[in-house]
PDB file of N, CA and C in Angstrom:
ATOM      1  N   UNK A   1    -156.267   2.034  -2.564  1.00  0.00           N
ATOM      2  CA  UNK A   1    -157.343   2.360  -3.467  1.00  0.00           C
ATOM      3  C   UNK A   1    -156.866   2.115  -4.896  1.00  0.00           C
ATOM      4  N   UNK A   2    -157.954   1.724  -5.998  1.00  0.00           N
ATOM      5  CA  UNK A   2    -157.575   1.718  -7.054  1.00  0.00           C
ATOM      6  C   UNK A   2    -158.165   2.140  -7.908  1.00  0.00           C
ATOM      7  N   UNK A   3    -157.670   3.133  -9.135  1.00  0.00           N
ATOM      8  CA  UNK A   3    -158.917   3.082 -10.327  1.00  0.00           C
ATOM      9  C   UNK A   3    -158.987   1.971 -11.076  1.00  0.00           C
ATOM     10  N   UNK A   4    -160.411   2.206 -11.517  1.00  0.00           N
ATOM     11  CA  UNK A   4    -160.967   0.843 -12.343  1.00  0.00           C
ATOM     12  C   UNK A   4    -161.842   1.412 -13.811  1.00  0.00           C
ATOM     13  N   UNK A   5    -161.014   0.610 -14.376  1.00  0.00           N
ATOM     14  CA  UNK A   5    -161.346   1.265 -16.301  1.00  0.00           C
ATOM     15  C   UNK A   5    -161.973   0.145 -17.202  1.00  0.00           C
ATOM     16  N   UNK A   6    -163.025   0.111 -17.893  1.00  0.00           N
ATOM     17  CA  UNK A   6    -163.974  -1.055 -17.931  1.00  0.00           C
ATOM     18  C   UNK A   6    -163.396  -0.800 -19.582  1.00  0.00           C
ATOM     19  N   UNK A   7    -162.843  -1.778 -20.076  1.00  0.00           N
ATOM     20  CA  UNK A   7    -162.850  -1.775 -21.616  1.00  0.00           C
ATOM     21  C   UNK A   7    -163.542  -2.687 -22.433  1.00  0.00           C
ATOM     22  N   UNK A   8    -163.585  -2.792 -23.765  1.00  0.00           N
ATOM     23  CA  UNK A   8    -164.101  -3.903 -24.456  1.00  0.00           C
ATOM     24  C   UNK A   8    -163.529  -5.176 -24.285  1.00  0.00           C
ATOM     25  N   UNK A   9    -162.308  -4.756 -24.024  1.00  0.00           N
ATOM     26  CA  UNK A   9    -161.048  -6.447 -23.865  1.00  0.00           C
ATOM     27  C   UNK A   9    -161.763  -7.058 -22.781  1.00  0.00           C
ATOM     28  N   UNK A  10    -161.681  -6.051 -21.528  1.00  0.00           N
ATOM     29  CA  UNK A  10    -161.899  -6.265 -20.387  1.00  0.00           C
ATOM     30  C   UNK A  10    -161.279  -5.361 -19.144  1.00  0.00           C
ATOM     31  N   UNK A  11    -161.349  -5.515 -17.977  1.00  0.00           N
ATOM     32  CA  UNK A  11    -161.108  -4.912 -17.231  1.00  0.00           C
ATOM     33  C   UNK A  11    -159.842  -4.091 -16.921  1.00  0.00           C
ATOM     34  N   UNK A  12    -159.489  -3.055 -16.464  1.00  0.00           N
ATOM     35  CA  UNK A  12    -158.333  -2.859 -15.607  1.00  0.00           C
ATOM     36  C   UNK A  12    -158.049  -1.794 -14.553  1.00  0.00           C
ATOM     37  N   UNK A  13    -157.208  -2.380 -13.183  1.00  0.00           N
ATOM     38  CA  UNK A  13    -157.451  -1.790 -12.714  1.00  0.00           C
ATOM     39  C   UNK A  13    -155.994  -1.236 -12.129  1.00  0.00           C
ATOM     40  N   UNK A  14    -155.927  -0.120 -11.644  1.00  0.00           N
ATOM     41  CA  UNK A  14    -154.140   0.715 -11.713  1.00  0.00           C
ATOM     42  C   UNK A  14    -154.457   1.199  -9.678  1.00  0.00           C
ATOM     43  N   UNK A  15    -153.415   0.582  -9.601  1.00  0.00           N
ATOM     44  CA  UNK A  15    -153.106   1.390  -7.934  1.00  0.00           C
ATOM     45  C   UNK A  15    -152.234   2.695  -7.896  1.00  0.00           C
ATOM     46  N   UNK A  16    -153.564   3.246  -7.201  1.00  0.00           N
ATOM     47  CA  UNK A  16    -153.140   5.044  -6.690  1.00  0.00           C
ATOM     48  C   UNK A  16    -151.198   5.291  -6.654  1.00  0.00           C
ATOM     49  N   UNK A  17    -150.829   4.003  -5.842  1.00  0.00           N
ATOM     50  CA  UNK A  17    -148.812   4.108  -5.621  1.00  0.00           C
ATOM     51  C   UNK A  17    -148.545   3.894  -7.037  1.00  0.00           C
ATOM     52  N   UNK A  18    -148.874   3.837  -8.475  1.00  0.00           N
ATOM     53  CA  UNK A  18    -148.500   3.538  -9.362  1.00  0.00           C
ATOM     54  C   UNK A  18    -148.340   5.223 -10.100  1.00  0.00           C
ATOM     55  N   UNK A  19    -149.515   5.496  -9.941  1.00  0.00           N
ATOM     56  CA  UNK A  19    -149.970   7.022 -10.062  1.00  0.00           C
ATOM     57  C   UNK A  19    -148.877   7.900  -9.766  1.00  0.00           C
ATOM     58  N   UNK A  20    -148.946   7.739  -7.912  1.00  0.00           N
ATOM     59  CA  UNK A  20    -148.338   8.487  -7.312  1.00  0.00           C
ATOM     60  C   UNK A  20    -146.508   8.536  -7.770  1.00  0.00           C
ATOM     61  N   UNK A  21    -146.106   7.604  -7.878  1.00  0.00           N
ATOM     62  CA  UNK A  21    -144.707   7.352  -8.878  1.00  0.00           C
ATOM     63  C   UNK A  21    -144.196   7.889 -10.093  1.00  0.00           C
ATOM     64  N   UNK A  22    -145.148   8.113 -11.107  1.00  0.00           N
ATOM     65  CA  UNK A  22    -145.270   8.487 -12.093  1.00  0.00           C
ATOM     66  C   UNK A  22    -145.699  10.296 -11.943  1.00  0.00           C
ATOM     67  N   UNK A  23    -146.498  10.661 -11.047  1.00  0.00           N
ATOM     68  CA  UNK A  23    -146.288  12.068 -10.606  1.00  0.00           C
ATOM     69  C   UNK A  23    -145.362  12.735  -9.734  1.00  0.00           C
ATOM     70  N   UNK A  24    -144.950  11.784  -9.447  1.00  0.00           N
ATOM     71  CA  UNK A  24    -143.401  12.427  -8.389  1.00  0.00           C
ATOM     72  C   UNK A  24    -142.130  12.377  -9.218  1.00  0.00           C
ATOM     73  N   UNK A  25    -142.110  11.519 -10.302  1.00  0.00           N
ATOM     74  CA  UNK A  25    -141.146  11.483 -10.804  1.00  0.00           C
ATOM     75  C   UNK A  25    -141.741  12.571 -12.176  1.00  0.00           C
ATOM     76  N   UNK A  26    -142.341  12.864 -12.438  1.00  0.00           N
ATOM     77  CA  UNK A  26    -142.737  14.363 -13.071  1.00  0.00           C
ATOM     78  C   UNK A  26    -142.521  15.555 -12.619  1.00  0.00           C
ATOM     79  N   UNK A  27    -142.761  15.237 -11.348  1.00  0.00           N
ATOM     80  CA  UNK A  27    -142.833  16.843 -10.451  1.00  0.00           C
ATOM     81  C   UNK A  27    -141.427  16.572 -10.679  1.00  0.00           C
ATOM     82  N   UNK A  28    -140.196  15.941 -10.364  1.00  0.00           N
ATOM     83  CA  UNK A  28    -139.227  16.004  -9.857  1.00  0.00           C
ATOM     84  C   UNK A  28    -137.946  16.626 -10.466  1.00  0.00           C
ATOM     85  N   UNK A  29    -138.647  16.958 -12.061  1.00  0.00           N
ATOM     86  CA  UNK A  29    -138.291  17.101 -13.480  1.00  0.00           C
ATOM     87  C   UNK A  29    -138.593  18.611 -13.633  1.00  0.00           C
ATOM     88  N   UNK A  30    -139.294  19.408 -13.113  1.00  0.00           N
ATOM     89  CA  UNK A  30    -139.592  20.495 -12.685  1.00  0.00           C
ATOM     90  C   UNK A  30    -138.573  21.302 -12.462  1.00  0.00           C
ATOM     91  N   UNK A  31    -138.448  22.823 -12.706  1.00  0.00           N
ATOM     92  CA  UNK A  31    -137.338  23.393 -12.493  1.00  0.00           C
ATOM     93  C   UNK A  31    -138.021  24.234 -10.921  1.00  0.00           C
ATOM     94  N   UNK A  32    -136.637  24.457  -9.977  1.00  0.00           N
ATOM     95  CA  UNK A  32    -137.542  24.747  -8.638  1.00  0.00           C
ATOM     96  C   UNK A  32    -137.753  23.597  -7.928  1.00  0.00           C
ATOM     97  N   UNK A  33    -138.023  22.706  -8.341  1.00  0.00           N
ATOM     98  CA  UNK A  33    -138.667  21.251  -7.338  1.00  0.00           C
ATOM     99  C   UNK A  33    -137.532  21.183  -6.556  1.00  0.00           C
ATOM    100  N   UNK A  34    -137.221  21.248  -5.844  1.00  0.00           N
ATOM    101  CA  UNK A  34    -136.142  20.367  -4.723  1.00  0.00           C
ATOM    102  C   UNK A  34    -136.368  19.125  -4.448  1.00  0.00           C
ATOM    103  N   UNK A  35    -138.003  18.665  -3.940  1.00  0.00           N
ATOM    104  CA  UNK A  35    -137.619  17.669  -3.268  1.00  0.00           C
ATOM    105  C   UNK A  35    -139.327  17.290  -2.980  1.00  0.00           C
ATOM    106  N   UNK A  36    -139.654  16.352  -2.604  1.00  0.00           N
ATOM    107  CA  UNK A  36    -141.375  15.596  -1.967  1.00  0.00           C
ATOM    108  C   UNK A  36    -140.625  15.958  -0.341  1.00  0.00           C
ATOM    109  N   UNK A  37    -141.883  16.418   0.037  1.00  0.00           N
ATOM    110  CA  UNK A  37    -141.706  16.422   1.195  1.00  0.00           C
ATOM    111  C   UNK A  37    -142.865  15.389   2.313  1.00  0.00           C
ATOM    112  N   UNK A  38    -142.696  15.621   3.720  1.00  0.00           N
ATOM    113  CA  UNK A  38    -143.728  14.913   4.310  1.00  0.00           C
ATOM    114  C   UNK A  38    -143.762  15.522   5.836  1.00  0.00           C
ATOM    115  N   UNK A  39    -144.516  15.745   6.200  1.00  0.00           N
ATOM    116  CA  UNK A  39    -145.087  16.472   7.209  1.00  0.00           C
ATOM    117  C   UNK A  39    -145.204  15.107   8.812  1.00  0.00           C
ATOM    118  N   UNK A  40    -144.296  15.764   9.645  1.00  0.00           N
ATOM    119  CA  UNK A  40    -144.602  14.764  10.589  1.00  0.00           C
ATOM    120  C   UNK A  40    -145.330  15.500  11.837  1.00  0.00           C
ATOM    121  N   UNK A  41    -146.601  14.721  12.429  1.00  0.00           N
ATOM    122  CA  UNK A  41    -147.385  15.547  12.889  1.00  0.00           C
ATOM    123  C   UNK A  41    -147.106  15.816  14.376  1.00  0.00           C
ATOM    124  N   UNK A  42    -145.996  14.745  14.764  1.00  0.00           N
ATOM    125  CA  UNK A  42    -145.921  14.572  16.185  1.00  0.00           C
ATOM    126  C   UNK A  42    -144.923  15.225  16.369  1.00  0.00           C
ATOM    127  N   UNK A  43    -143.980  15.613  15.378  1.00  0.00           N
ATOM    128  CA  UNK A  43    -142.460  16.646  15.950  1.00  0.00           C
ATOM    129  C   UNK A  43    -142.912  18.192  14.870  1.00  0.00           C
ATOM    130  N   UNK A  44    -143.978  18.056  14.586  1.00  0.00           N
ATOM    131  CA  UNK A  44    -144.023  19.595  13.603  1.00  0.00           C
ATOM    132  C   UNK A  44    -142.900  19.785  12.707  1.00  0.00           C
ATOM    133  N   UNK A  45    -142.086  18.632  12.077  1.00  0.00           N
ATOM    134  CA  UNK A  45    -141.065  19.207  11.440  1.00  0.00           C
ATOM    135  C   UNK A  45    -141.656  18.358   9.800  1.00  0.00           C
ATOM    136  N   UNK A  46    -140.949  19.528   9.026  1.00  0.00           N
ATOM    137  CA  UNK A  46    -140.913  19.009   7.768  1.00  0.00           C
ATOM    138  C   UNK A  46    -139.596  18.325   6.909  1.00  0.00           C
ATOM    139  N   UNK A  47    -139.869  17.059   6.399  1.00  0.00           N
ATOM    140  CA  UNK A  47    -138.452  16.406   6.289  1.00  0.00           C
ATOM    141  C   UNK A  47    -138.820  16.101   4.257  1.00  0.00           C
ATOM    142  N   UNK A  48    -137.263  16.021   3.698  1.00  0.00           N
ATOM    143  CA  UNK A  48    -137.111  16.166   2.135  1.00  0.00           C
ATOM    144  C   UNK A  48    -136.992  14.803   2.108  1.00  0.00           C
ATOM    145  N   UNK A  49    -137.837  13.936   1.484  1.00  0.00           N
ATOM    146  CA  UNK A  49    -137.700  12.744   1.090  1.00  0.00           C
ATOM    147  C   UNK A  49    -136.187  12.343   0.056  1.00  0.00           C
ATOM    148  N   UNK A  50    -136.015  11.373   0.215  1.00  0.00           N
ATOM    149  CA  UNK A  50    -134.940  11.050  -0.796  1.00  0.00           C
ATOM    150  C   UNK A  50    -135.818  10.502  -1.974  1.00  0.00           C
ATOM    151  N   UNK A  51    -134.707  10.009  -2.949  1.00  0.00           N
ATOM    152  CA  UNK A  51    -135.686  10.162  -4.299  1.00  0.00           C
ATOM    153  C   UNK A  51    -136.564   8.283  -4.758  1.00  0.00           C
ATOM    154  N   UNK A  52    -135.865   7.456  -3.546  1.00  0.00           N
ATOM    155  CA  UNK A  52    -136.663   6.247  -3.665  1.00  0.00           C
ATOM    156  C   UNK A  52    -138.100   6.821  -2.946  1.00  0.00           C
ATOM    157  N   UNK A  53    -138.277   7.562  -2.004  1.00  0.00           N
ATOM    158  CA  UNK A  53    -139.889   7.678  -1.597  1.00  0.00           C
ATOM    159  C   UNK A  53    -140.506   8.646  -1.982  1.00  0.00           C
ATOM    160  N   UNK A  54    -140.286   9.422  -3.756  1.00  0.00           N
ATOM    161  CA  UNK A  54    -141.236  10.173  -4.017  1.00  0.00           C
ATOM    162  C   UNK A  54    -142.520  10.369  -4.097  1.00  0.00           C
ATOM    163  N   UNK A  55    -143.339   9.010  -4.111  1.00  0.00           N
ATOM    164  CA  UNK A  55    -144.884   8.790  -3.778  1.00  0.00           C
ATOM    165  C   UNK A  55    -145.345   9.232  -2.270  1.00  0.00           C
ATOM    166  N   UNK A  56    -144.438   9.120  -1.097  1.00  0.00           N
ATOM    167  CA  UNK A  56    -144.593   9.746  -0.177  1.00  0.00           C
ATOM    168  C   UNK A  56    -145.349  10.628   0.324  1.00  0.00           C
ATOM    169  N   UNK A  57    -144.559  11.773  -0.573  1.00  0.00           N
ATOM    170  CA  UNK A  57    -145.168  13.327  -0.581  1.00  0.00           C
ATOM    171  C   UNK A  57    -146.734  13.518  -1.381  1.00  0.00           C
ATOM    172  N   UNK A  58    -146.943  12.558  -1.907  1.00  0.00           N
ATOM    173  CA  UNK A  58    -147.998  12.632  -2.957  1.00  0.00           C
ATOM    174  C   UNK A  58    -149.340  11.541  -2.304  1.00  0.00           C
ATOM    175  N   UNK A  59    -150.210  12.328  -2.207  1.00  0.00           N
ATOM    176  CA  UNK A  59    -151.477  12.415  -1.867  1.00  0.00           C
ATOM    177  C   UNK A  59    -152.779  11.589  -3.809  1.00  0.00           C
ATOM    178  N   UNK A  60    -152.619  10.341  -3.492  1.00  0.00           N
ATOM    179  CA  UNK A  60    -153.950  10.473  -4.785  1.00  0.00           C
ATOM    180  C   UNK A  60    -154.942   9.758  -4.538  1.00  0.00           C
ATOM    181  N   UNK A  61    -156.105  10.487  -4.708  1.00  0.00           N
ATOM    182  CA  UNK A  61    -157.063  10.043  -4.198  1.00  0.00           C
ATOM    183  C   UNK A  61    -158.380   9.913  -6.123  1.00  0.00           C
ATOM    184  N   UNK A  62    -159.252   8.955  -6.217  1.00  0.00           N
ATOM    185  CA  UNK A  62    -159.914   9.311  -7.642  1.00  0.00           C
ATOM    186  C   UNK A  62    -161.358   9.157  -6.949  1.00  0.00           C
ATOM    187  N   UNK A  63    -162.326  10.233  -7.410  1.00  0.00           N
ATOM    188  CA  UNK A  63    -163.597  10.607  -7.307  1.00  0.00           C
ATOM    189  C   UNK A  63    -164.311  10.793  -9.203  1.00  0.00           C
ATOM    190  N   UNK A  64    -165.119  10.210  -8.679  1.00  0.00           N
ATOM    191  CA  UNK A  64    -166.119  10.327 -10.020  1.00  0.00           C
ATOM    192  C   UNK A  64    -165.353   9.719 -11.402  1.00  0.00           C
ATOM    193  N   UNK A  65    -164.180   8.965 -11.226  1.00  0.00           N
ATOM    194  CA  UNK A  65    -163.510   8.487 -12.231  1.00  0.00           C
ATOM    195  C   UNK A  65    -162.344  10.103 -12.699  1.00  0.00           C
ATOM    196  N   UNK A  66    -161.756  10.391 -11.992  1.00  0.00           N
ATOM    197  CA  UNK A  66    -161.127  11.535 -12.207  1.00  0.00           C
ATOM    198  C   UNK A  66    -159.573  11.656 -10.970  1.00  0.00           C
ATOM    199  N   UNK A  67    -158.864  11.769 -10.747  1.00  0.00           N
ATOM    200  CA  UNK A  67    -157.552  11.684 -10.141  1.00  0.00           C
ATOM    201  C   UNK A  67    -157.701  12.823  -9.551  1.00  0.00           C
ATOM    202  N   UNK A  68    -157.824  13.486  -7.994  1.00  0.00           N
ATOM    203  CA  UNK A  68    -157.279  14.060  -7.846  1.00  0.00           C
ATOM    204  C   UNK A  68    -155.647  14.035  -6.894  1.00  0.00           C
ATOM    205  N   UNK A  69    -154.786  14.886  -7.074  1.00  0.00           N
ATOM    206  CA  UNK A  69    -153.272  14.830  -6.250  1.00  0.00           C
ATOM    207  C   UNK A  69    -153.030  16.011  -5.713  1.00  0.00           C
ATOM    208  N   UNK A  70    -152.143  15.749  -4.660  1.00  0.00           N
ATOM    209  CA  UNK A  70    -151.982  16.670  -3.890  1.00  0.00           C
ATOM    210  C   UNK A  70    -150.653  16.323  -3.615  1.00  0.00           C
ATOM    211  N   UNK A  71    -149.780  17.485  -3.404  1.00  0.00           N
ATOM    212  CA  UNK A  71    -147.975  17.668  -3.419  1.00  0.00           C
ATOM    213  C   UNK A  71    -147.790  18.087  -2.532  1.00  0.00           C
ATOM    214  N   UNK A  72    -147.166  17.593  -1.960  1.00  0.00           N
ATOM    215  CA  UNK A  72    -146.266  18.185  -1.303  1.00  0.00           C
ATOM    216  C   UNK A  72    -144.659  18.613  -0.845  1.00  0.00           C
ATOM    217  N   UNK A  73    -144.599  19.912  -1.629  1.00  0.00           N
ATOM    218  CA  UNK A  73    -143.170  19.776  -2.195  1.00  0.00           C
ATOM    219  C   UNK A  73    -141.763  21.075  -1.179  1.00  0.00           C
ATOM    220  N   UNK A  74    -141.185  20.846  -1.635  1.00  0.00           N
ATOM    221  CA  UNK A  74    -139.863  21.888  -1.021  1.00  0.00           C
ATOM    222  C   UNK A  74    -139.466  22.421  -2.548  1.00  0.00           C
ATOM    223  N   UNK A  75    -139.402  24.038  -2.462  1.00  0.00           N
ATOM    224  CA  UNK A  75    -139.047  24.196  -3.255  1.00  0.00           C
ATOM    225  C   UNK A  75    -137.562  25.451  -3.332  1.00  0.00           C
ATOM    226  N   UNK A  76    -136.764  25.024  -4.292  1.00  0.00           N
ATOM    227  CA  UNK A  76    -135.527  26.288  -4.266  1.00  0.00           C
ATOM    228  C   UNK A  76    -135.841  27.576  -3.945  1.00  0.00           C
ATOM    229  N   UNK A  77    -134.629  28.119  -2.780  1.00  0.00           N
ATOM    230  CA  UNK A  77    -134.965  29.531  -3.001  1.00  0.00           C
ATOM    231  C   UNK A  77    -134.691  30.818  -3.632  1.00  0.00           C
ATOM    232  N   UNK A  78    -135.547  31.540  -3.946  1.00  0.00           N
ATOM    233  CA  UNK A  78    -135.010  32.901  -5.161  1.00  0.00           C
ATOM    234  C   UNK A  78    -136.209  32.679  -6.316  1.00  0.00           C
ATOM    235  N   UNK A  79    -136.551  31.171  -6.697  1.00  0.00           N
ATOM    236  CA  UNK A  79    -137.892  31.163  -7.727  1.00  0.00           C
ATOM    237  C   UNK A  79    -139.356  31.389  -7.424  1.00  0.00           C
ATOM    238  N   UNK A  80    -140.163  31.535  -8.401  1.00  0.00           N
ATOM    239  CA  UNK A  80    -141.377  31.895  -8.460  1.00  0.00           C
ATOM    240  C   UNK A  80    -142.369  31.166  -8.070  1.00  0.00           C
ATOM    241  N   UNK A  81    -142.513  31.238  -6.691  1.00  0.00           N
ATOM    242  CA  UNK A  81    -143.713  30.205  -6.602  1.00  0.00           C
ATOM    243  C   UNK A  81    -144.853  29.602  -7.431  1.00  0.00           C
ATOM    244  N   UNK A  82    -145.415  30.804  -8.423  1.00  0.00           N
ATOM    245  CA  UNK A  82    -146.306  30.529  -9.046  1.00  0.00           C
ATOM    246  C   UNK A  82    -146.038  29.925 -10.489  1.00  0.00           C
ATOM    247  N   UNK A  83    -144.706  30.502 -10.546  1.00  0.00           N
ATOM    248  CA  UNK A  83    -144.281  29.690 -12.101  1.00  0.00           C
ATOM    249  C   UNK A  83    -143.498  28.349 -11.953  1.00  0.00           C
ATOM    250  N   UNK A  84    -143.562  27.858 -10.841  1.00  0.00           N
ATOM    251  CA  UNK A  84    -142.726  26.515 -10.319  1.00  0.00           C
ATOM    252  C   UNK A  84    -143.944  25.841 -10.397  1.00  0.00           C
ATOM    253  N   UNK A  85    -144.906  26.086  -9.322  1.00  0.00           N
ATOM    254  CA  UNK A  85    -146.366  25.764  -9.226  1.00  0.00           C
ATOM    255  C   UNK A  85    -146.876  25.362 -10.782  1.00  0.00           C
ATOM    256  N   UNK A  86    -147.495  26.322 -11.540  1.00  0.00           N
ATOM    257  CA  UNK A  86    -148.033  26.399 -12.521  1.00  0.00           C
ATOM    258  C   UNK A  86    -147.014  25.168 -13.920  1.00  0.00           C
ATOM    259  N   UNK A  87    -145.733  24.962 -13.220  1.00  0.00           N
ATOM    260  CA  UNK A  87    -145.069  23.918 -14.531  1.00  0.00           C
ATOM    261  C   UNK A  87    -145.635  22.806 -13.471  1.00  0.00           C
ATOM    262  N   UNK A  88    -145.218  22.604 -12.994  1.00  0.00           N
ATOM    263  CA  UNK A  88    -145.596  21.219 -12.039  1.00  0.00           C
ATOM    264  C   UNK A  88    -146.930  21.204 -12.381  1.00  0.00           C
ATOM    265  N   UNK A  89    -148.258  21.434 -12.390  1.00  0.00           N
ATOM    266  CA  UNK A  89    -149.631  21.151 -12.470  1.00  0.00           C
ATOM    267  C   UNK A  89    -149.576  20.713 -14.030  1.00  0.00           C
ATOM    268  N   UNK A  90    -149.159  21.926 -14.858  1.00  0.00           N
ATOM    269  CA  UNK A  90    -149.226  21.369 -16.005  1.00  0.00           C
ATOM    270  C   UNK A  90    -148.506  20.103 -16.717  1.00  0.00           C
ATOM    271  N   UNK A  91    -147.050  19.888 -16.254  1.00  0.00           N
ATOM    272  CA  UNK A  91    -146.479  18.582 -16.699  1.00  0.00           C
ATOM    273  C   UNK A  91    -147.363  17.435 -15.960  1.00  0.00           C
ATOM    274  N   UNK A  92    -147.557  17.117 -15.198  1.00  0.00           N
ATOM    275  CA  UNK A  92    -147.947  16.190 -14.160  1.00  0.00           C
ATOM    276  C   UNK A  92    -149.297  16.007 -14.390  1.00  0.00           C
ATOM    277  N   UNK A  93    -150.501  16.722 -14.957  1.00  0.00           N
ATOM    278  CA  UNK A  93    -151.118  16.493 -15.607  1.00  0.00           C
ATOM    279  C   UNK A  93    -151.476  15.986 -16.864  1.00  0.00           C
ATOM    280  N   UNK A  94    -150.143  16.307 -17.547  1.00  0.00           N
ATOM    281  CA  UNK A  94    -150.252  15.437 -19.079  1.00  0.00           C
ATOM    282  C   UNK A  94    -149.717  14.033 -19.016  1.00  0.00           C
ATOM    283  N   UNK A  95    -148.573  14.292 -17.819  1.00  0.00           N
ATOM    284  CA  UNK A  95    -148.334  12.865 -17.490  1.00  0.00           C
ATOM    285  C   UNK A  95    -148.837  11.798 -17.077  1.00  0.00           C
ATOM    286  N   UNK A  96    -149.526  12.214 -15.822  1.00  0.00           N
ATOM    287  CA  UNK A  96    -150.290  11.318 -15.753  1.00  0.00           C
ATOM    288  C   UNK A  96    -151.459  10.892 -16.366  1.00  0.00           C
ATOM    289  N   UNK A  97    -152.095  11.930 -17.087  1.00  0.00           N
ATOM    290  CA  UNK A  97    -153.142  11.295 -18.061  1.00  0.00           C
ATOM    291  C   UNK A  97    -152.854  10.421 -18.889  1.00  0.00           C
ATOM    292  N   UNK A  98    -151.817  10.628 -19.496  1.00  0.00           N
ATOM    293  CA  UNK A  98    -151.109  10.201 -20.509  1.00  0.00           C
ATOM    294  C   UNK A  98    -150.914   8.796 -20.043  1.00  0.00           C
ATOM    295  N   UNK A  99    -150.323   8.726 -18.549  1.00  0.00           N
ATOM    296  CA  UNK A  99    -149.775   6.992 -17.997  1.00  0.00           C
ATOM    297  C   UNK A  99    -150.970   6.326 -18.143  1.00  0.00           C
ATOM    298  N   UNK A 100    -152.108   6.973 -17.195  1.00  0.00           N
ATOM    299  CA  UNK A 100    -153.642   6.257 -16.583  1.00  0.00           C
ATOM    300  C   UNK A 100    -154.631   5.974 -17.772  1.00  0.00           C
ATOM    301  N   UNK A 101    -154.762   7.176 -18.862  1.00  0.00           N
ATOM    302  CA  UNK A 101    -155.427   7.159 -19.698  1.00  0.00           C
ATOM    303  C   UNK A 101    -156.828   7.784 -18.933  1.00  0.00           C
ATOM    304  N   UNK A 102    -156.636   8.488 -17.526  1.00  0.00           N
ATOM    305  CA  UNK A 102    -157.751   8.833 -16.972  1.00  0.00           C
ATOM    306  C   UNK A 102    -157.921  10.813 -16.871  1.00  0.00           C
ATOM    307  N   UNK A 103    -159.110  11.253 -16.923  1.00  0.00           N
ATOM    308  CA  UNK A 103    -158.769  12.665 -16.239  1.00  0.00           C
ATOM    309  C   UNK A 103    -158.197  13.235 -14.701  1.00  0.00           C
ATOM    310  N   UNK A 104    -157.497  14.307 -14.844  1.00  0.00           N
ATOM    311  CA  UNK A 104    -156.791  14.524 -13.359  1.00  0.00           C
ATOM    312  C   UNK A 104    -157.741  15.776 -13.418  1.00  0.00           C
ATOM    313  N   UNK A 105    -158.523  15.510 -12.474  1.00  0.00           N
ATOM    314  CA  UNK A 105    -159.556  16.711 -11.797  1.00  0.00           C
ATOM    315  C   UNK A 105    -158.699  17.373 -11.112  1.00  0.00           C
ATOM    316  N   UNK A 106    -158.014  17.485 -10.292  1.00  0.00           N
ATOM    317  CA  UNK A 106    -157.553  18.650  -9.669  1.00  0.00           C
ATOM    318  C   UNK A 106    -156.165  18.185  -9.065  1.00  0.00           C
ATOM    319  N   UNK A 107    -155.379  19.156  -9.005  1.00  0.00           N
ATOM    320  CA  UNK A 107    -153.842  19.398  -8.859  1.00  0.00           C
ATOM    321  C   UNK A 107    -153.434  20.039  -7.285  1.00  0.00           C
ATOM    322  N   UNK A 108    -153.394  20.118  -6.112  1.00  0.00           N
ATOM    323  CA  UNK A 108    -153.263  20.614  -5.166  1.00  0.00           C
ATOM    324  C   UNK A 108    -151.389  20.775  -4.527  1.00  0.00           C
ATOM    325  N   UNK A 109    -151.083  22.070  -4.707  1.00  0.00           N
ATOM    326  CA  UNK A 109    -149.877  21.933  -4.348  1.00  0.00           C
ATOM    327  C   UNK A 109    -149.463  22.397  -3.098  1.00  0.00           C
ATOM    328  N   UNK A 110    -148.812  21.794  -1.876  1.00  0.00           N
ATOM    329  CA  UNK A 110    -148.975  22.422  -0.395  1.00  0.00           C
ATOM    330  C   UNK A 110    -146.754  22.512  -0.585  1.00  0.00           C
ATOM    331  N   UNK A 111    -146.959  23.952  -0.809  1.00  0.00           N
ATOM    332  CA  UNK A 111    -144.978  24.177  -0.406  1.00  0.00           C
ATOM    333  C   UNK A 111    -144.887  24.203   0.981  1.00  0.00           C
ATOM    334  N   UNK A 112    -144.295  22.876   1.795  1.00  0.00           N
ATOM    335  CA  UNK A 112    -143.299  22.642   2.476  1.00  0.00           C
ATOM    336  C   UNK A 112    -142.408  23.417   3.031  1.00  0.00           C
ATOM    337  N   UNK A 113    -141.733  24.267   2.339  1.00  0.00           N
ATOM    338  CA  UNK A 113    -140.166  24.827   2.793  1.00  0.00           C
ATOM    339  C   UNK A 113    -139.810  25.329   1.604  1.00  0.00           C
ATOM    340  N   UNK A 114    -138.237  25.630   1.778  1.00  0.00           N
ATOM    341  CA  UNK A 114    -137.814  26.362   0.918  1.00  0.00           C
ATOM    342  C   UNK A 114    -136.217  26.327   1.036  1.00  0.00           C
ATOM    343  N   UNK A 115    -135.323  25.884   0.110  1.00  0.00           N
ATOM    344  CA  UNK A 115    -134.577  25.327   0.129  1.00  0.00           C
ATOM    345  C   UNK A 115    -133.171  25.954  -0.480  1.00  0.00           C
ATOM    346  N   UNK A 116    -131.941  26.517  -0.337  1.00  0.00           N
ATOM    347  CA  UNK A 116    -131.000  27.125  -0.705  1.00  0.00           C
ATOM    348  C   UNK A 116    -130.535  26.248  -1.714  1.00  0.00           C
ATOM    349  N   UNK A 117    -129.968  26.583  -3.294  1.00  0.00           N
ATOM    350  CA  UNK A 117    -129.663  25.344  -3.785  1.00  0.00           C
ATOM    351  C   UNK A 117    -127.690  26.019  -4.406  1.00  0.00           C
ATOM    352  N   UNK A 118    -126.947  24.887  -3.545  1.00  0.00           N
ATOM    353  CA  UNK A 118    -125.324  25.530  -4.300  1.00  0.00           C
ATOM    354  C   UNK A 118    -125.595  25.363  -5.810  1.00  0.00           C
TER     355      UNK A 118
END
């Protein structure tokens, strides 16, 4: 899928894996983030991506000219879900607006696991 942005120059249009790159490598910057995760449906297990397949974990889909993403992340244990959560939506939102030049309608974060960090 791609968004498509109609300018005076002319056209352009950005693929969702471009997106998704640019928000994984945001999330990843996050304090708490461990890791993108990915859900395999046939062994029920959840596995930590390494850091070449951070688009992986990341879900983007655009409706009405608007981004929404969805995470899926592993995060350290002992921190605040909601204040790990709540930096991740907010960086990753300025970021990617900032890359696309588009609005991010909605932020969806699904924690994975939970991760001991030495």
């Amino acid at each position: 899928m791609r968004a498509k942005m109609n300018t005076d120059l002319g056209n352009i249009s950005l693929d969702t894996e471009a997106i998704a790159q640019v928000a994984g490598t945001e999330a990843m910057e996050c304090f708490g983030v461990v890791g993108m995760a990915t859900y395999s449906v046939r062994d029920g297990l959840v596995r930590l991506l390494k850091k070449e397949s951070l688009s992986h974990g990341i879900n983007v889909d655009i409706v009405d000219n608007k981004i929404n993403l969805d995470f899926h992340v592993i995060i350290a244990y002992g921190v605040s879900i909601k204040a790990v959560c709540d930096n991740l939506m907010s960086n990753v939102k300025y970021r990617v607006e900032e890359f696309s030049g588009m609005e991010v309608g909605r932020i969806n974060v699904f924690i994975e696991g939970v991760r001991v960090i030495d």
